[in-house]
C-alpha atoms as a PDB file:
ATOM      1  CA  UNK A   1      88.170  90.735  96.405  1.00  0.00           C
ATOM      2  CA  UNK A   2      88.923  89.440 100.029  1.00  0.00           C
ATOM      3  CA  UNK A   3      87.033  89.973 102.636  1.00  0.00           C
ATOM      4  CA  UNK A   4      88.888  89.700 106.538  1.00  0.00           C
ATOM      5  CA  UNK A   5      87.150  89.272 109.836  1.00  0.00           C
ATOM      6  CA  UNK A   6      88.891  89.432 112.970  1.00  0.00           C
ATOM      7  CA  UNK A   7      87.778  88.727 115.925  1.00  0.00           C
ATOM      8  CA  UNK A   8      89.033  87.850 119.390  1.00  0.00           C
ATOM      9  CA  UNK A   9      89.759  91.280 121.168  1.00  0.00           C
ATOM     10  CA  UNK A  10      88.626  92.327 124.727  1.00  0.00           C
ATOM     11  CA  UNK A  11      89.371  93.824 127.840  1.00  0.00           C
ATOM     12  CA  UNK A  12      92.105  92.441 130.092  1.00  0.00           C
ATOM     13  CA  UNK A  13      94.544  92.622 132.536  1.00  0.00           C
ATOM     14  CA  UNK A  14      98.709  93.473 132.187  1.00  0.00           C
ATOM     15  CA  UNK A  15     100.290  90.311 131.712  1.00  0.00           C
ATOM     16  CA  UNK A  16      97.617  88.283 130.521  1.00  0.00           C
ATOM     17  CA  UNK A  17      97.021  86.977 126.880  1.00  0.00           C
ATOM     18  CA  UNK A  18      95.088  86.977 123.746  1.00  0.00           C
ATOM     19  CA  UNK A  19      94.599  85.329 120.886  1.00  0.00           C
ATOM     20  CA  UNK A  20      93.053  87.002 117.540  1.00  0.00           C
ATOM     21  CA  UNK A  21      91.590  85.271 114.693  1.00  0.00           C
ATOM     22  CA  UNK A  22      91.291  86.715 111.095  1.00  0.00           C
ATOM     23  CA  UNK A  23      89.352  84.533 108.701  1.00  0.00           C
ATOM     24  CA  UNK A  24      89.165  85.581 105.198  1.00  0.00           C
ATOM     25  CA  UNK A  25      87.439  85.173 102.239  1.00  0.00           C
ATOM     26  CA  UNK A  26      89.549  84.297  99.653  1.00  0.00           C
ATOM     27  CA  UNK A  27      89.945  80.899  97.851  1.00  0.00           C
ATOM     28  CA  UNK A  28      93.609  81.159  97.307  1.00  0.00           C
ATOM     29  CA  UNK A  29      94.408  82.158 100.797  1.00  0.00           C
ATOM     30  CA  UNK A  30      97.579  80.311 100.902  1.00  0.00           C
ATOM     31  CA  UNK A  31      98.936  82.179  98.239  1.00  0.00           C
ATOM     32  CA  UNK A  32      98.226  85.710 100.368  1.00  0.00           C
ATOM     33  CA  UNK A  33     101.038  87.403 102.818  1.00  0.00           C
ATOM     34  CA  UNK A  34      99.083  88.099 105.814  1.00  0.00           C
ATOM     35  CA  UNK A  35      99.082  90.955 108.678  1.00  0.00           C
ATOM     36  CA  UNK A  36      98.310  92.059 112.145  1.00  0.00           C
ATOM     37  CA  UNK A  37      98.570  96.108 111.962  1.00  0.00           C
ATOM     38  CA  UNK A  38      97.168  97.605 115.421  1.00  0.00           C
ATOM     39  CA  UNK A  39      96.520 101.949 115.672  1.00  0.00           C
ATOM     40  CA  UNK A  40      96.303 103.530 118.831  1.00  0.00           C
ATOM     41  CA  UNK A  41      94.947 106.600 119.590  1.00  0.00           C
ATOM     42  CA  UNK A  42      96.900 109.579 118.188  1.00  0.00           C
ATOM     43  CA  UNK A  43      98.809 107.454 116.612  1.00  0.00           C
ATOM     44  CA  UNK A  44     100.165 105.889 112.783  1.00  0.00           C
ATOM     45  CA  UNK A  45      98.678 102.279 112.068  1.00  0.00           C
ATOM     46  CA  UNK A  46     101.512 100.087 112.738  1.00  0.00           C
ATOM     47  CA  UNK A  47     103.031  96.859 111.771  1.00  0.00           C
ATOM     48  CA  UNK A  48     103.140  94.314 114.574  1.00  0.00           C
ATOM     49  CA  UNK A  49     103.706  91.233 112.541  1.00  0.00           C
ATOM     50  CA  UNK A  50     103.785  89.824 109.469  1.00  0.00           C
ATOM     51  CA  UNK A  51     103.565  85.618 107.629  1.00  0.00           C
ATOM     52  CA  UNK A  52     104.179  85.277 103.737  1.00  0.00           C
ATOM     53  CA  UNK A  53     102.520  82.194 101.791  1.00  0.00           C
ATOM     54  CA  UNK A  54     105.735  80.899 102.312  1.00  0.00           C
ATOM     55  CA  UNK A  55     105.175  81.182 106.635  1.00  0.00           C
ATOM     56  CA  UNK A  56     107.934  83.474 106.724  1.00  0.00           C
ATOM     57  CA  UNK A  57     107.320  85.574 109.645  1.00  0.00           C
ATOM     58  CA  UNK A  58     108.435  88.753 110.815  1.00  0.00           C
ATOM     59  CA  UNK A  59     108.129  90.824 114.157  1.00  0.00           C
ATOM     60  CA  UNK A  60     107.970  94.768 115.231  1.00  0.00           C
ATOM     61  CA  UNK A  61     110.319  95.339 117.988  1.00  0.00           C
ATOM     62  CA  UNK A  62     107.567  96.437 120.288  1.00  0.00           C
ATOM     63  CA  UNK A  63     105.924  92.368 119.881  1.00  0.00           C
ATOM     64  CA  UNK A  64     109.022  90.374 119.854  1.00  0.00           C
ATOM     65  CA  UNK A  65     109.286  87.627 122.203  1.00  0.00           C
ATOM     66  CA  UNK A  66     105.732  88.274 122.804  1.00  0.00           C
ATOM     67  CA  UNK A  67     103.840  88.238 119.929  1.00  0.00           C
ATOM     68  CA  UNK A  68     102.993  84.691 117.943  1.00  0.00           C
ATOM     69  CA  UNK A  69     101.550  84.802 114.212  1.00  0.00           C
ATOM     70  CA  UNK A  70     100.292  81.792 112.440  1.00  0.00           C
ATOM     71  CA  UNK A  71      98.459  80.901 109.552  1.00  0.00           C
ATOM     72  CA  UNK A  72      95.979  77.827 109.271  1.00  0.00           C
ATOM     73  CA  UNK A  73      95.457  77.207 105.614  1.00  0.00           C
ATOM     74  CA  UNK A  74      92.949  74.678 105.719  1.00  0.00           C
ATOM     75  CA  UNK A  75      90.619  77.189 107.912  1.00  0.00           C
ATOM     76  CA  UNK A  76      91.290  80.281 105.648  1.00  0.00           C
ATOM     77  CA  UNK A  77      92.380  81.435 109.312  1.00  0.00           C
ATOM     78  CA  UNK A  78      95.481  84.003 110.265  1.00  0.00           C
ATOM     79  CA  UNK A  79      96.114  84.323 114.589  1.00  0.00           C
ATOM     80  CA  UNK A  80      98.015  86.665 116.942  1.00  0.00           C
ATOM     81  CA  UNK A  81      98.987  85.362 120.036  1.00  0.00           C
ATOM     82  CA  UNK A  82      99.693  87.824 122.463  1.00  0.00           C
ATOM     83  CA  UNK A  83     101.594  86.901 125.785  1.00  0.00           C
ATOM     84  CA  UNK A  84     101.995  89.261 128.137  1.00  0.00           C
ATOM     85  CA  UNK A  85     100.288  92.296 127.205  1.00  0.00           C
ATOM     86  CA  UNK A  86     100.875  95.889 128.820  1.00  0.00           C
ATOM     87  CA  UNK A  87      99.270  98.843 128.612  1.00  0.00           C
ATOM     88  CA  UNK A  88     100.997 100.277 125.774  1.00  0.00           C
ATOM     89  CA  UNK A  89      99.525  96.868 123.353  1.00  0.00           C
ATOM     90  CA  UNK A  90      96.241  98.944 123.722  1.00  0.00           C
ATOM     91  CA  UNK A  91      94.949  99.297 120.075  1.00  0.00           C
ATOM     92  CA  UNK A  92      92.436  98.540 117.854  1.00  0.00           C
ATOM     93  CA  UNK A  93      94.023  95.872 116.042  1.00  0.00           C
ATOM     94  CA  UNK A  94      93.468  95.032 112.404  1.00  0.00           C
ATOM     95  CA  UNK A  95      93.843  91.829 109.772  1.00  0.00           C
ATOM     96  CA  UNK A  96      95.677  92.702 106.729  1.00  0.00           C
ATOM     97  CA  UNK A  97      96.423  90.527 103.305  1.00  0.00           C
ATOM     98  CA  UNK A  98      98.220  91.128 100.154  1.00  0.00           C
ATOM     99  CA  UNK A  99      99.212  89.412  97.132  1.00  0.00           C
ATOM    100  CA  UNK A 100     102.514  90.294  96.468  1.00  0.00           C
ATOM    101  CA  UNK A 101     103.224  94.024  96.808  1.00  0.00           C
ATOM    102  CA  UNK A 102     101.491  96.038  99.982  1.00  0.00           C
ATOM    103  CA  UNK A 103      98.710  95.338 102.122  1.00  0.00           C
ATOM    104  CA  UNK A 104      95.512  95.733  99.722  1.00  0.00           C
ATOM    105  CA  UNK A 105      93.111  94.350 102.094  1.00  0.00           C
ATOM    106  CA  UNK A 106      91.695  94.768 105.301  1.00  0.00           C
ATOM    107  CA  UNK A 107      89.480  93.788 108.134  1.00  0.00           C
ATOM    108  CA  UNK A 108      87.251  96.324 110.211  1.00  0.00           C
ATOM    109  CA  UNK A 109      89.409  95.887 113.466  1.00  0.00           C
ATOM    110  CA  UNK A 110      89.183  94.570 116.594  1.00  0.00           C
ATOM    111  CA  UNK A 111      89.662  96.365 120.139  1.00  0.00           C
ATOM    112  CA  UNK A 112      92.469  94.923 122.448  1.00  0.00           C
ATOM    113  CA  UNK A 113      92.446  97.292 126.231  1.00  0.00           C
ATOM    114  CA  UNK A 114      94.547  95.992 128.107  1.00  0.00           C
ATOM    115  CA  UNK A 115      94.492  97.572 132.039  1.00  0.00           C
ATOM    116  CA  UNK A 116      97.295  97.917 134.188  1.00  0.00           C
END
């Protein structure tokens, strides 16, 4: 079992920034793929980026350019940087780790408003 906490969201401006933590449980964390996922209201939980064990990283279109995710193994610790946020990156944003096939884990969220 892992156990994720994120924390790090908050109220802010367009064009500011944001960095979430996720800190998890698990021994082995370097061997987990890790997630941001973020669901607005009305809408699907989406991807917004991705790092394997391997710190292979991957991007939704909407965070490209943008968005920064990194992994410290020694701290059990996944981040999100967000750089210029707009309206539209309003969400409650959630931590997300797998082993090797989908995302089997997950944190309780963390609200990101961001005001124009």
């Amino acid at each position: 079992q892992v156990q994720l906490v994120e924390s790090g969201g908050g109220l802010v401006q367009a064009g500011s920034s944001l960095r979430l933590s996720c800190v998890a449980s698990a021994r082995t964390f370097s061997s987990l793929g890790m997630g941001w996922f973020r669901q607005a209201p009305g809408k699907q939980r989406e991807l917004v980026a991705g790092i394997s064990r391997g710190d292979t990283t991957n991007y939704a279109d909407s965070g490209k350019g943008r968005f920064t995710i990194s992994r410290d193994n020694a701290k059990n610790t996944v981040y999100l940087r967000m750089n210029s946020l707009k309206p539209e990156d309003t969400a409650v944003y959630y931590c997300a780790a797998r082993w090797l096939k989908g995302y089997e884990y997950w944190g309780q969220g963390t609200q990101v408003t961001v005001s124009s």
